[in-house]
PDB file of N, CA and C in Angstrom:
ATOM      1  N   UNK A   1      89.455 175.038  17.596  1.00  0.00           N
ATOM      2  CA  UNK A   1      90.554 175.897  18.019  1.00  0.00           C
ATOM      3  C   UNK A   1      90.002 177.113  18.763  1.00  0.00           C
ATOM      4  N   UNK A   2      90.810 177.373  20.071  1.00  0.00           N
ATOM      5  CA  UNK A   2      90.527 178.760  20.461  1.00  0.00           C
ATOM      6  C   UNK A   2      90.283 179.998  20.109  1.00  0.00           C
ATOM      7  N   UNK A   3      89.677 181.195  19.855  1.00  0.00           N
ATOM      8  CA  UNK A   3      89.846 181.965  19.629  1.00  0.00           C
ATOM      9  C   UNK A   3      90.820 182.868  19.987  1.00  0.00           C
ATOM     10  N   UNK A   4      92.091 184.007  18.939  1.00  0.00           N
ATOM     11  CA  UNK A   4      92.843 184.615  19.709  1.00  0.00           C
ATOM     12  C   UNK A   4      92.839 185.095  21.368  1.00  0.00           C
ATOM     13  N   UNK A   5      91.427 185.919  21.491  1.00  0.00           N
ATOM     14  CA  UNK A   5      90.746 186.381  22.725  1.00  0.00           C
ATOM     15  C   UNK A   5      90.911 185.802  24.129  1.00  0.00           C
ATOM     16  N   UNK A   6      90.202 184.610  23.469  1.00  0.00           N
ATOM     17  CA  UNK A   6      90.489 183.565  24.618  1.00  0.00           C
ATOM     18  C   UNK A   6      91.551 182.817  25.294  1.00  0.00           C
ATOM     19  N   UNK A   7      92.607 182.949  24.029  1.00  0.00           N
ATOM     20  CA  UNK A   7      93.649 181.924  23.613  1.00  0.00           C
ATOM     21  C   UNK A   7      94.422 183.353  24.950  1.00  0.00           C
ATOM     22  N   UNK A   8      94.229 184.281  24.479  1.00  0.00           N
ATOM     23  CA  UNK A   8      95.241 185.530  25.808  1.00  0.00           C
ATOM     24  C   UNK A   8      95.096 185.730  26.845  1.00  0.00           C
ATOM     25  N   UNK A   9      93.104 185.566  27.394  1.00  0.00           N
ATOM     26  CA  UNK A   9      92.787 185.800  28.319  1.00  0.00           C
ATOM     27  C   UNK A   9      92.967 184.511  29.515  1.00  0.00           C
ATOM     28  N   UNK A  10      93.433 183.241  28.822  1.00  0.00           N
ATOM     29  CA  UNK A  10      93.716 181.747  29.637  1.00  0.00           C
ATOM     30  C   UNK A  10      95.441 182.173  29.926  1.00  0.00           C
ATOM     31  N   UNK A  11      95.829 183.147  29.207  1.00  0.00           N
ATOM     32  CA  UNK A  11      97.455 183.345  29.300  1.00  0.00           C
ATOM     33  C   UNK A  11      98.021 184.220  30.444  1.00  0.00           C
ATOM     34  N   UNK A  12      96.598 185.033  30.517  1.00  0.00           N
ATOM     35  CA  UNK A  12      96.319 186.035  31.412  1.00  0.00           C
ATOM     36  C   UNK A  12      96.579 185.215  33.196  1.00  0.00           C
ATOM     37  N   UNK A  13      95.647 184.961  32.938  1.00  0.00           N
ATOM     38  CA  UNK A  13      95.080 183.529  34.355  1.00  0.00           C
ATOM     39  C   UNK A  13      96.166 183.291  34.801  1.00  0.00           C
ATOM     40  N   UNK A  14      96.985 182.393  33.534  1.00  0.00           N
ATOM     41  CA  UNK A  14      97.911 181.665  34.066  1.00  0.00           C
ATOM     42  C   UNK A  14      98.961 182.624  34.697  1.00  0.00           C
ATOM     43  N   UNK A  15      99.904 183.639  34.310  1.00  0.00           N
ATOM     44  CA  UNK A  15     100.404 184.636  34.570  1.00  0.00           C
ATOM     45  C   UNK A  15     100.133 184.979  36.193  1.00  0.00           C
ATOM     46  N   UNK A  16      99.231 185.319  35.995  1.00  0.00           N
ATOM     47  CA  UNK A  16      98.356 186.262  37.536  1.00  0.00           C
ATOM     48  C   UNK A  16      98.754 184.730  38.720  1.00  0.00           C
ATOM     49  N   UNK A  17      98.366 183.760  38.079  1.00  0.00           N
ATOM     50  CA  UNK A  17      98.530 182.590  38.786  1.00  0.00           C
ATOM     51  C   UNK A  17      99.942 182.142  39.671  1.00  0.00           C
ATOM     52  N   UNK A  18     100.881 182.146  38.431  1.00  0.00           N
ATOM     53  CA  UNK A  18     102.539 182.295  38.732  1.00  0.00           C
ATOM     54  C   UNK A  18     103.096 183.275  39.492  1.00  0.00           C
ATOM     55  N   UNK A  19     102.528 184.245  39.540  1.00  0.00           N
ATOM     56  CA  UNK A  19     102.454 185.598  40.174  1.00  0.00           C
ATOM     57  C   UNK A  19     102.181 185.540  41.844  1.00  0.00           C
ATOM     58  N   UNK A  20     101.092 184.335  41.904  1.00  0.00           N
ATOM     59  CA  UNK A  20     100.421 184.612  42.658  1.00  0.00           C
ATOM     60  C   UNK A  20     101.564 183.148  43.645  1.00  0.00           C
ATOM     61  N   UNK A  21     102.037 182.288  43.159  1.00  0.00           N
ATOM     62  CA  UNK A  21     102.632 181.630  43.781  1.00  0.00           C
ATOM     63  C   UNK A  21     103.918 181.784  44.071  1.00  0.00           C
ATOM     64  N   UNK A  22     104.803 182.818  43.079  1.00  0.00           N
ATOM     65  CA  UNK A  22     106.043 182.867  42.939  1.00  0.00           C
ATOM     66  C   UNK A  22     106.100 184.416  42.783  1.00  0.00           C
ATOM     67  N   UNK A  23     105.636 185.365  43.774  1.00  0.00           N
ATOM     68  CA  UNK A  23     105.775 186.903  43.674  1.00  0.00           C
ATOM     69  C   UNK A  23     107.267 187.514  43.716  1.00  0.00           C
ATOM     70  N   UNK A  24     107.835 186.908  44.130  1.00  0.00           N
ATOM     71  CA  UNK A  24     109.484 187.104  44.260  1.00  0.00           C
ATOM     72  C   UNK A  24     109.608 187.094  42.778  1.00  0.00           C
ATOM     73  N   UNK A  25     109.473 186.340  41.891  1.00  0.00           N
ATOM     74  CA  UNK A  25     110.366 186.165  40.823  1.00  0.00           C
ATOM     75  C   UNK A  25     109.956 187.266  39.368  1.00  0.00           C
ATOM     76  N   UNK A  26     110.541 188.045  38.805  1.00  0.00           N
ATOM     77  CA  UNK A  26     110.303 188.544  37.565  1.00  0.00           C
ATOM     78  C   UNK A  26     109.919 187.573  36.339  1.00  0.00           C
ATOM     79  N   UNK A  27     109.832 187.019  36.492  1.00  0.00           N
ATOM     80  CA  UNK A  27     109.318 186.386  35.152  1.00  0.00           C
ATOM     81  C   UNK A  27     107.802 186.119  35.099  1.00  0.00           C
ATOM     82  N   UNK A  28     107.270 186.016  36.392  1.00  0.00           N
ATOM     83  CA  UNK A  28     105.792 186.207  36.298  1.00  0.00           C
ATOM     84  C   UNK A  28     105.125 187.727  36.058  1.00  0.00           C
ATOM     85  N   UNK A  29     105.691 188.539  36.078  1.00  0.00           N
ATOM     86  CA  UNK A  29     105.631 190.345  35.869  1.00  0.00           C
ATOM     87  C   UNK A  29     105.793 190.214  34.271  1.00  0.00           C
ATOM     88  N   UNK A  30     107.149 189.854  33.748  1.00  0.00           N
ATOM     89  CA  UNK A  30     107.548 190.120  32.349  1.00  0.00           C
ATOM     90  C   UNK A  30     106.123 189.552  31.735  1.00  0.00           C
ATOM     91  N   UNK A  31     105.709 188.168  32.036  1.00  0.00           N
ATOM     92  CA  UNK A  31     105.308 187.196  30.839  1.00  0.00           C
ATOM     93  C   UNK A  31     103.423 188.034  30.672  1.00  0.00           C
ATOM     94  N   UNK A  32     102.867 188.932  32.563  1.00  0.00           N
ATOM     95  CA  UNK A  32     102.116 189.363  32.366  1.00  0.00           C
ATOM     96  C   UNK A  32     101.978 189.971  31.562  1.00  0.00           C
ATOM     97  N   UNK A  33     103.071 191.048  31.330  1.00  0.00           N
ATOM     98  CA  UNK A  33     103.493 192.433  30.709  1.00  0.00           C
ATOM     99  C   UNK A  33     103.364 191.721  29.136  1.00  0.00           C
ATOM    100  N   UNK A  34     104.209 191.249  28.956  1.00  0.00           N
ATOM    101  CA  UNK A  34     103.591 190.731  26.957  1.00  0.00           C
ATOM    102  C   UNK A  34     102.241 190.103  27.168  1.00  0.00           C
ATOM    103  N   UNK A  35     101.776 189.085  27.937  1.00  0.00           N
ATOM    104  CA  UNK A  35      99.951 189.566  27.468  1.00  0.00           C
ATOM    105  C   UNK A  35      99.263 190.511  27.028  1.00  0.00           C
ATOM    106  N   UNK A  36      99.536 191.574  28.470  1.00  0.00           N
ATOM    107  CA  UNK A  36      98.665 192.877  28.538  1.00  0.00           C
ATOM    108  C   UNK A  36      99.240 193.393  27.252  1.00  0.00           C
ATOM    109  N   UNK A  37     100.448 193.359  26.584  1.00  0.00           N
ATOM    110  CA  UNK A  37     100.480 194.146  25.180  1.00  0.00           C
ATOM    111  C   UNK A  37     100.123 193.300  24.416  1.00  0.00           C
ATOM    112  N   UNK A  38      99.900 191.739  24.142  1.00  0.00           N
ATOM    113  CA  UNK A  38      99.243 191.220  23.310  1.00  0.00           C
ATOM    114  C   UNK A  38      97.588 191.476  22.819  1.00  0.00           C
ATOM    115  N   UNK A  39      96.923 191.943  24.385  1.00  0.00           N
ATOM    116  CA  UNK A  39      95.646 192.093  24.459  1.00  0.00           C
ATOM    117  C   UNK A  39      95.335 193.902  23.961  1.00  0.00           C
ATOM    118  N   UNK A  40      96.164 194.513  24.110  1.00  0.00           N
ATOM    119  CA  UNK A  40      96.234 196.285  23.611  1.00  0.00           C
ATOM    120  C   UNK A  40      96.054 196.799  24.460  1.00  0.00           C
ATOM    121  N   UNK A  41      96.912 196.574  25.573  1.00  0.00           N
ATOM    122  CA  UNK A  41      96.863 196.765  26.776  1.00  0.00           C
ATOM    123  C   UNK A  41      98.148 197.817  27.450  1.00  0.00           C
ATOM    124  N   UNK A  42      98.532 198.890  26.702  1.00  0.00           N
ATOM    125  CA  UNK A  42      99.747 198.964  26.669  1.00  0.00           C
ATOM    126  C   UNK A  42     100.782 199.569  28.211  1.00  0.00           C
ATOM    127  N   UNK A  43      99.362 200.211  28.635  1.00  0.00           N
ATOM    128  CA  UNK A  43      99.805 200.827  29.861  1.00  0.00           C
ATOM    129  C   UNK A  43      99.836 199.744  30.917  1.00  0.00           C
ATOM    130  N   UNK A  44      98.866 198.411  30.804  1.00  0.00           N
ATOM    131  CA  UNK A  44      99.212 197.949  31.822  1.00  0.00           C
ATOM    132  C   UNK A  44     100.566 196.843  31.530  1.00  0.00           C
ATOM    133  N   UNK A  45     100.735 196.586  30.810  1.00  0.00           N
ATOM    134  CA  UNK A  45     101.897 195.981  30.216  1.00  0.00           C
ATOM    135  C   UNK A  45     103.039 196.494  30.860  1.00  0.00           C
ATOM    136  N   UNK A  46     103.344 198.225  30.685  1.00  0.00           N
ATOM    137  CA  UNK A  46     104.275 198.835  31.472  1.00  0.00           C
ATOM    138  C   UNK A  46     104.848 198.688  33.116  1.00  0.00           C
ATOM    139  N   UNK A  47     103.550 198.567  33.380  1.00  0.00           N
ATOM    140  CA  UNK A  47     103.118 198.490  35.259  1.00  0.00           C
ATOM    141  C   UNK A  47     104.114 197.302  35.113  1.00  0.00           C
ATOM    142  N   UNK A  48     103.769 196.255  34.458  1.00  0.00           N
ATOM    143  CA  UNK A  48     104.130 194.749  34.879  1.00  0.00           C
ATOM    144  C   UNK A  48     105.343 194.934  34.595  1.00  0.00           C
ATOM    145  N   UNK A  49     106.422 195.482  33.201  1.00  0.00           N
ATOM    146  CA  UNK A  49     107.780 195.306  32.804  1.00  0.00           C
ATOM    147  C   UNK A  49     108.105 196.171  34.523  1.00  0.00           C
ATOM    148  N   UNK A  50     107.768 197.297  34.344  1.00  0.00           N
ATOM    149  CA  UNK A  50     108.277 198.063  35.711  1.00  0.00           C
ATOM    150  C   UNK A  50     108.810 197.044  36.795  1.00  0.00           C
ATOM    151  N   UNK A  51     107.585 196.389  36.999  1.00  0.00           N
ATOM    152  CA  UNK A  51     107.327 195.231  38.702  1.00  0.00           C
ATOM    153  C   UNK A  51     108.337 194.700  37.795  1.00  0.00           C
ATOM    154  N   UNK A  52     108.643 194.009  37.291  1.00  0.00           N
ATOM    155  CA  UNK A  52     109.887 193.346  36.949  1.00  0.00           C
ATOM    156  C   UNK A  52     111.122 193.577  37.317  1.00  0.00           C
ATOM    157  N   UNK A  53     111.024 194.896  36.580  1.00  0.00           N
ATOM    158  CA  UNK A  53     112.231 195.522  36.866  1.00  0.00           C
ATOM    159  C   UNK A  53     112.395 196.052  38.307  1.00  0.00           C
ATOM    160  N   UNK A  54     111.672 196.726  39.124  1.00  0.00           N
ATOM    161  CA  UNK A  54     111.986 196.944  40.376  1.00  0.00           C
ATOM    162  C   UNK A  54     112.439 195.888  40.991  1.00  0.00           C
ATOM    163  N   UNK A  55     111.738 194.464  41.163  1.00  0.00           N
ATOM    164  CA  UNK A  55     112.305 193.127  41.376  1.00  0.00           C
ATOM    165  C   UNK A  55     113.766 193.245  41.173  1.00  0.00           C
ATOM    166  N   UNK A  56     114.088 193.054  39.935  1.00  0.00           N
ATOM    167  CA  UNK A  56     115.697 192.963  39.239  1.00  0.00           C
ATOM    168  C   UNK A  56     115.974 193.658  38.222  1.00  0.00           C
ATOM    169  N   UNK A  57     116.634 194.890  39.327  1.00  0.00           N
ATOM    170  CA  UNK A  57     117.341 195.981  37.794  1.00  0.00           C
ATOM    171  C   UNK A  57     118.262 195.158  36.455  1.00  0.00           C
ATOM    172  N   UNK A  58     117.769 195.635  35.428  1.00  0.00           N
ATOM    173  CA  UNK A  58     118.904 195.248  34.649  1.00  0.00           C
ATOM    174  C   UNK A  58     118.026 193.500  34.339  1.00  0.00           C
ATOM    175  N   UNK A  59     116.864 193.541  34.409  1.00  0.00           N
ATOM    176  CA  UNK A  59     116.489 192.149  33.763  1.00  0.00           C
ATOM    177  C   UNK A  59     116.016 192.312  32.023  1.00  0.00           C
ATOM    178  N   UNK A  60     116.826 191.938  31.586  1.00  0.00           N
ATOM    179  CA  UNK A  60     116.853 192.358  29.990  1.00  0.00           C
ATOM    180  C   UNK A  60     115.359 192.025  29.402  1.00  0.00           C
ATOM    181  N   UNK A  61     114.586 191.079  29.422  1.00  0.00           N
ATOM    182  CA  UNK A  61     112.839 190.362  28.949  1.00  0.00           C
ATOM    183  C   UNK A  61     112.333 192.168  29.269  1.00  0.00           C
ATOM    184  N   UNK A  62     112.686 192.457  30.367  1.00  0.00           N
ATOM    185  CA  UNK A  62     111.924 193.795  30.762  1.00  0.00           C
ATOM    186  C   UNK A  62     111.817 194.322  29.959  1.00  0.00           C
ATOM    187  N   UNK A  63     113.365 195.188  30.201  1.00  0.00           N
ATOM    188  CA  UNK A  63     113.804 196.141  29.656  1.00  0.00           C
ATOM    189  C   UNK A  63     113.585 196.049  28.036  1.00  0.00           C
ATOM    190  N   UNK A  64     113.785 195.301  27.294  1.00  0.00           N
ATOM    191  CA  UNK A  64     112.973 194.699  26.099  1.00  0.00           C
ATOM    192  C   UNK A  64     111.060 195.102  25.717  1.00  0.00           C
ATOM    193  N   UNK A  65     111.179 194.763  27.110  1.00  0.00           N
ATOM    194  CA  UNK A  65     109.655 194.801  26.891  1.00  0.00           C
ATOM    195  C   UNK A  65     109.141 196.019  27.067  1.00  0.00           C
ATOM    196  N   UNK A  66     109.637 197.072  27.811  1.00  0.00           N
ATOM    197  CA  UNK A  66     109.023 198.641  28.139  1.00  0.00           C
ATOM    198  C   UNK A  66     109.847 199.152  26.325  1.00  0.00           C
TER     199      UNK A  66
END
């Protein structure tokens, strides 16, 4: 079995990845944003709910998530 560490930093990847194909959409911002707070990451977590939200005011995962 993976280690937690690893198990976040492959979650990471993938994220940045979705991001990287589908920049239009908030859900690749949100899902970054709970990594980076999974990893204790808290400020950059914010950046990402933000990019979300600038994307689409009023996207609740965000707003949840800041």
């Amino acid at each position: 079995m993976l280690d937690r560490k690893l198990q976040l930093d492959i979650r990471i990847v993938k994220f940045q990845d979705l991001i990287g194909r589908k920049p239009d959409r908030p859900f690749g911002y949100y899902g970054l944003g709970v990594q980076y707070m999974l990893s204790g990451k808290p400020n950059m977590a914010d950046r990402m709910f933000t990019q979300a939200l600038n994307m689409k005011p009023g996207y609740m995962p965000a707003i949840l998530g800041k």
